[in-house]
C-alpha atoms as a PDB file:
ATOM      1  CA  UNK A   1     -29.070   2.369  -2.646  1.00  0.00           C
ATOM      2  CA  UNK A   2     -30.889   5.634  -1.894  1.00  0.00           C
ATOM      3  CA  UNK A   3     -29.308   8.669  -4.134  1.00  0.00           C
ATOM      4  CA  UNK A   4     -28.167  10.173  -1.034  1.00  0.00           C
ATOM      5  CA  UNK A   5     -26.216   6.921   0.401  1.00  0.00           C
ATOM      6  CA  UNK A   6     -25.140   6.633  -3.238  1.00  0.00           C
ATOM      7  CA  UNK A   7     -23.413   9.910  -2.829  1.00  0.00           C
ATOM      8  CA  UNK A   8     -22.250   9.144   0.450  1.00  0.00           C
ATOM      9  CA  UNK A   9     -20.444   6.151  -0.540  1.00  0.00           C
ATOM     10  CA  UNK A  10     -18.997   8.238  -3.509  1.00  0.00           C
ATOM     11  CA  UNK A  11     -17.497  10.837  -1.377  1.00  0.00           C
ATOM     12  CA  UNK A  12     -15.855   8.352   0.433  1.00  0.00           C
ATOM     13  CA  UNK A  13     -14.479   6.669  -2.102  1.00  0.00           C
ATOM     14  CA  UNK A  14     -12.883   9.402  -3.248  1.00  0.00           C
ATOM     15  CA  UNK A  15     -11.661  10.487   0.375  1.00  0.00           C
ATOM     16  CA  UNK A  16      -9.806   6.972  -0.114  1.00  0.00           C
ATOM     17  CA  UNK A  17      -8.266   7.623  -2.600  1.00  0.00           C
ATOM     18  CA  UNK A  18      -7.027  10.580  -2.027  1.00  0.00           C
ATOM     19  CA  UNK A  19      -5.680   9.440   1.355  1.00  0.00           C
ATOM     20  CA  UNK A  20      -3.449   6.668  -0.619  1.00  0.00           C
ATOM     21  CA  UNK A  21      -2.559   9.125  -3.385  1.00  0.00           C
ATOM     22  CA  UNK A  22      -1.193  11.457  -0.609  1.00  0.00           C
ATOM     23  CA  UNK A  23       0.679   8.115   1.236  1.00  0.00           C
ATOM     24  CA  UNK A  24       2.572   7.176  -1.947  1.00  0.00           C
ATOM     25  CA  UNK A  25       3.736  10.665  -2.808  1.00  0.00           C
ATOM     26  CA  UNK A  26       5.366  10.695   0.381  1.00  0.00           C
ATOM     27  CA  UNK A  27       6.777   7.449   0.211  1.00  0.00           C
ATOM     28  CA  UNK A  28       8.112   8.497  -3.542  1.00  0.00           C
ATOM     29  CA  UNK A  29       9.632  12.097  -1.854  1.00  0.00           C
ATOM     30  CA  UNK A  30      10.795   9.796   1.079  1.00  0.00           C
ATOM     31  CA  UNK A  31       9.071  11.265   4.013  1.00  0.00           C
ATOM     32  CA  UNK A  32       7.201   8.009   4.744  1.00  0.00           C
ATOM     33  CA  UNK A  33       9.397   4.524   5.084  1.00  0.00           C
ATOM     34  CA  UNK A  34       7.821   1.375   4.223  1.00  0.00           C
ATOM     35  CA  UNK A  35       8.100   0.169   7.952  1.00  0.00           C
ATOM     36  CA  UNK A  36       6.178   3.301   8.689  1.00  0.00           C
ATOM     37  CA  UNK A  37       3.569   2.405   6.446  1.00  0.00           C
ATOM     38  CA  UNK A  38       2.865  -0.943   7.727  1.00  0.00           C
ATOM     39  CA  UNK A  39       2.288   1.004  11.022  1.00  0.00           C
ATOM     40  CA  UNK A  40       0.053   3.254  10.119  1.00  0.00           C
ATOM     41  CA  UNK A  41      -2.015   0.670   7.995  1.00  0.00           C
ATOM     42  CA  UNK A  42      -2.654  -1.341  10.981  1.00  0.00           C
ATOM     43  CA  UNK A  43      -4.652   1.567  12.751  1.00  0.00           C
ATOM     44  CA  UNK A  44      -5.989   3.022   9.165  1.00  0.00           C
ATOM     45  CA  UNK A  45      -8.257   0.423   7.197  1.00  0.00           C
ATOM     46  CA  UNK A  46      -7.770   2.839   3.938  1.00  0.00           C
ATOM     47  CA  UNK A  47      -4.448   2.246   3.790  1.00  0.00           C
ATOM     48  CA  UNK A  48      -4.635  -1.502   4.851  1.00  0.00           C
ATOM     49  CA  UNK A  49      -6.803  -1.925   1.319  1.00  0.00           C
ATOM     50  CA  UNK A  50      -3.855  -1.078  -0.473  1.00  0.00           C
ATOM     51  CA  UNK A  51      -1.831  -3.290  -3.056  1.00  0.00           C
ATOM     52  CA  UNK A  52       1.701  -3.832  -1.900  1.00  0.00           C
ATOM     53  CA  UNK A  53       2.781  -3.950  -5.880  1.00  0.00           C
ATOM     54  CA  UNK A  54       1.694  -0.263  -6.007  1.00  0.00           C
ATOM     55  CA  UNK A  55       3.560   0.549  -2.290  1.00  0.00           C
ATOM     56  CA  UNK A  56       6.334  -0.898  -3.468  1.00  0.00           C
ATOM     57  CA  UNK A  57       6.495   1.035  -6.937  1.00  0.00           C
ATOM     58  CA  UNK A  58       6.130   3.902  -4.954  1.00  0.00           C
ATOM     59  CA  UNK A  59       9.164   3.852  -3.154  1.00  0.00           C
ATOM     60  CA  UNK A  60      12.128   5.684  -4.616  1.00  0.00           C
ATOM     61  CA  UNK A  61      14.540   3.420  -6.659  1.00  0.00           C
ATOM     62  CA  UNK A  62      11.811   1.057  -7.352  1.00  0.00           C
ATOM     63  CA  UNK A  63       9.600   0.752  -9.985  1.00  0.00           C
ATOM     64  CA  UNK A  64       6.969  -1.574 -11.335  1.00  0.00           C
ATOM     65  CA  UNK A  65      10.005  -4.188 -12.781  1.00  0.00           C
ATOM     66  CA  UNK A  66      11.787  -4.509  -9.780  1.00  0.00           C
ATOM     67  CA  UNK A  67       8.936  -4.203  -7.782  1.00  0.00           C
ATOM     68  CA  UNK A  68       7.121  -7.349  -9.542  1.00  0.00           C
ATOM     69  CA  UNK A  69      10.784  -9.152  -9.341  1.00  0.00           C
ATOM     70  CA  UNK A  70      10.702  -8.592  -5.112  1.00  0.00           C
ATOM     71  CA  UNK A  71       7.167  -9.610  -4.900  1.00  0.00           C
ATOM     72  CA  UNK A  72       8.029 -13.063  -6.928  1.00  0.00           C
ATOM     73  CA  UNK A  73      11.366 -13.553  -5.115  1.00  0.00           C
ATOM     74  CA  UNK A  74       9.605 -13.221  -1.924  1.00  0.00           C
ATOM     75  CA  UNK A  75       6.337 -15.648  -2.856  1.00  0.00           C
ATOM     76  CA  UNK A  76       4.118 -12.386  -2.644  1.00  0.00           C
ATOM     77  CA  UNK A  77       0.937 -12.841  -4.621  1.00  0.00           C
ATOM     78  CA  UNK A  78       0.682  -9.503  -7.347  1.00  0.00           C
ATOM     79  CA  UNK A  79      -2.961  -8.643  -6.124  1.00  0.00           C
ATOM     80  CA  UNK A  80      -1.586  -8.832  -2.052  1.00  0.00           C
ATOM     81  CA  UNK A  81      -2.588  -6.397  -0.075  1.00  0.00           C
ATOM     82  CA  UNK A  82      -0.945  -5.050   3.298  1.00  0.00           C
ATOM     83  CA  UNK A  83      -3.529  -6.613   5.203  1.00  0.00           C
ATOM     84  CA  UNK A  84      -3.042  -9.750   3.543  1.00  0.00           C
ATOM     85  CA  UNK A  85       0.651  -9.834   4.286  1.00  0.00           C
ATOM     86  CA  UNK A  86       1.723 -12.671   6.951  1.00  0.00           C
ATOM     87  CA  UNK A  87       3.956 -12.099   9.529  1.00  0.00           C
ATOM     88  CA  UNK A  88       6.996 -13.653   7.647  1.00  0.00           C
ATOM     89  CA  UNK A  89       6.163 -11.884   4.405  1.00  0.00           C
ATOM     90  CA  UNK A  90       6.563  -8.305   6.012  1.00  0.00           C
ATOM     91  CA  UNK A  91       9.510  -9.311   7.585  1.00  0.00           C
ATOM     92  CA  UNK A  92      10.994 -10.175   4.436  1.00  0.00           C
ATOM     93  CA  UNK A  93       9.664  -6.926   3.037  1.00  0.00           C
ATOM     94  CA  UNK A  94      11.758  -5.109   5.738  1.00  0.00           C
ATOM     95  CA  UNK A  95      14.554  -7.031   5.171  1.00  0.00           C
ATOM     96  CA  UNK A  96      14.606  -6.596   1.682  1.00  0.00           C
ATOM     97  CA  UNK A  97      13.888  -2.778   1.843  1.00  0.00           C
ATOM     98  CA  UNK A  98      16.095  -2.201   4.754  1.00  0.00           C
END
């Protein structure tokens, strides 16, 4: 990589980061819900990239214990991601968040 791509890349790595930082603080102040989330992720690939173990510890009432105890109970591998969730996984999710 060229310095300048190198850069590039870097910027947007950080742009990333910041986009999820911003996501879970609202889901922690409850301004986002997790159904939301799963929304937007489809049309954002940032968000898609993001683990549901750190979504899920995000979320008011939940931390990483219970959150780790949900993903188990519901077969959900800890490295997932939301665009690795199947179809009856998220449903589950919303079921057990709802």
């Amino acid at each position: 990589m060229s310095d300048e791509q190198r850069q590039a890349a870097l910027a947007r790595a950080a742009e990333v980061r910041r986009a999820r930082a911003e996501v879970k603080q609202l889901l922690k102040s409850g301004s986002l819900r997790f159904d939301e989330l799963l929304e937007r992720a489809e049309s954002n690939g940032d968000l898609e990239g993001m683990k549901v173990s750190a979504v899920l510890s995000s979320l008011p009432g939940i931390g990483k214990v219970r959150a780790g105890r949900i993903m188990s109970d519901l077969v959900i591998a800890e490295n997932r991601r939301l665009r690795g969730l199947g179809d009856r996984q998220r449903e589950a999710l919303l079921e057990e968040l709802g």
